[in-house]
C-alpha atoms as a PDB file:
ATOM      1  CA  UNK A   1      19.524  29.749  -7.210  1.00  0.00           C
ATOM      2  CA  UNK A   2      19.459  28.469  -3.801  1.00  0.00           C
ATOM      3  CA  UNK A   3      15.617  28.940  -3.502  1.00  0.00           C
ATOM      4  CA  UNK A   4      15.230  26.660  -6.410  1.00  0.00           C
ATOM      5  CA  UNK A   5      17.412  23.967  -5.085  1.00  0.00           C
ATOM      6  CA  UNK A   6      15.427  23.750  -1.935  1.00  0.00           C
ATOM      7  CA  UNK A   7      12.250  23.420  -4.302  1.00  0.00           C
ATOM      8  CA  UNK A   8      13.600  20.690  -6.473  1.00  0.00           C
ATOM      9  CA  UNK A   9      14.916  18.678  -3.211  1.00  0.00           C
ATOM     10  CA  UNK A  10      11.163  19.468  -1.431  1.00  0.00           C
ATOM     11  CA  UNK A  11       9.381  18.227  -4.767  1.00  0.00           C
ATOM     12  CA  UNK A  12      11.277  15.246  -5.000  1.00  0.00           C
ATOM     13  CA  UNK A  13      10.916  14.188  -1.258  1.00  0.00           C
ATOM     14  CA  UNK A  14       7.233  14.785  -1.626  1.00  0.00           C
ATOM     15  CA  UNK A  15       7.190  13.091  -4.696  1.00  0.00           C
ATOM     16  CA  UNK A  16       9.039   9.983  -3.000  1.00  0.00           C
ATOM     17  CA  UNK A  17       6.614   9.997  -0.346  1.00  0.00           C
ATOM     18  CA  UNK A  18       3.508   9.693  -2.478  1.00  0.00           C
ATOM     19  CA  UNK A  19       5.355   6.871  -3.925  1.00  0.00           C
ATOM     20  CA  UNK A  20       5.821   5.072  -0.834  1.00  0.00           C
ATOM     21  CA  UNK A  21       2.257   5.599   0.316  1.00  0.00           C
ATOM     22  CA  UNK A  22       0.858   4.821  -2.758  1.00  0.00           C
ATOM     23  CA  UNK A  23       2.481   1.060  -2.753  1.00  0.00           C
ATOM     24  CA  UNK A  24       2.154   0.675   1.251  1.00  0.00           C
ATOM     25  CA  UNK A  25      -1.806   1.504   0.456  1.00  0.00           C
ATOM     26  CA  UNK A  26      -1.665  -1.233  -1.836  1.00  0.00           C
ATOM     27  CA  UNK A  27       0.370  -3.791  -0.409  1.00  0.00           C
ATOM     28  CA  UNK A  28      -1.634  -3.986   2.693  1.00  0.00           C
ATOM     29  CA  UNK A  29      -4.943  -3.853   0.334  1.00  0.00           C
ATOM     30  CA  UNK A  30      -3.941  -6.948  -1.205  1.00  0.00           C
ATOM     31  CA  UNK A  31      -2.521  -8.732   2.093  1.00  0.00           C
ATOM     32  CA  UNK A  32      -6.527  -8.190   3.586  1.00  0.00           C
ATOM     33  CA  UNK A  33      -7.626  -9.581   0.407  1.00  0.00           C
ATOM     34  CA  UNK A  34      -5.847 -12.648   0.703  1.00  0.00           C
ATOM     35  CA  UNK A  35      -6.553 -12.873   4.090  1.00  0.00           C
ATOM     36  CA  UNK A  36     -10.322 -12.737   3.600  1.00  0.00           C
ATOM     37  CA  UNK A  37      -9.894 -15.117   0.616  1.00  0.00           C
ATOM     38  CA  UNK A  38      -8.363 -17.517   3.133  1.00  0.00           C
ATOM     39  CA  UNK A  39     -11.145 -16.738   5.919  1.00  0.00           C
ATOM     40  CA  UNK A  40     -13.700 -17.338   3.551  1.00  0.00           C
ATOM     41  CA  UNK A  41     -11.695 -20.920   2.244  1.00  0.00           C
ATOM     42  CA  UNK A  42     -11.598 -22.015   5.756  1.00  0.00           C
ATOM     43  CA  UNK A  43     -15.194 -20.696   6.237  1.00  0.00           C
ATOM     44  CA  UNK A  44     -16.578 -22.854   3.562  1.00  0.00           C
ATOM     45  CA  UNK A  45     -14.353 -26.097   4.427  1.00  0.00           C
ATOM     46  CA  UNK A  46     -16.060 -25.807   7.656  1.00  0.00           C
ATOM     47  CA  UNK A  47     -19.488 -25.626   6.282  1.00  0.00           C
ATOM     48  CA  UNK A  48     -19.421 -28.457   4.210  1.00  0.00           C
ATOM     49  CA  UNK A  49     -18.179 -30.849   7.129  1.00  0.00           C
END
C-alpha cells in the first residue's frame, strides 16, 4: 500500500514537471519569435530610409 502511494505521488510530480517544461519550452519559443519579428520590422524600417 505504501509502495503504491509513493508511485502515484512520483508519477504525478513527474507528470507536473513535463507540464511545466513543456509550456516554459514554448513560452520562450514564442517570446524569440516575436523578438525576431520585431528585429526584422526594425531591420526593414531601416532599409527603406
Amino acid at each position: 500500500m505504501n509502495r503504491s502511494l509513493l508511485t502515484v505521488l512520483l508519477s504525478v510530480i513527474g507528470g507536473v514537471a513535463a507540464v511545466t517544461a513543456a509550456v516554459t519550452a514554448f513560452l520562450i519559443f514564442k517570446e524569440k519569435q516575436r523578438r525576431d519579428e520585431e528585429e526584422l520590422e526594425h531591420y526593414l524600417d531601416s532599409s527603406i530610409q
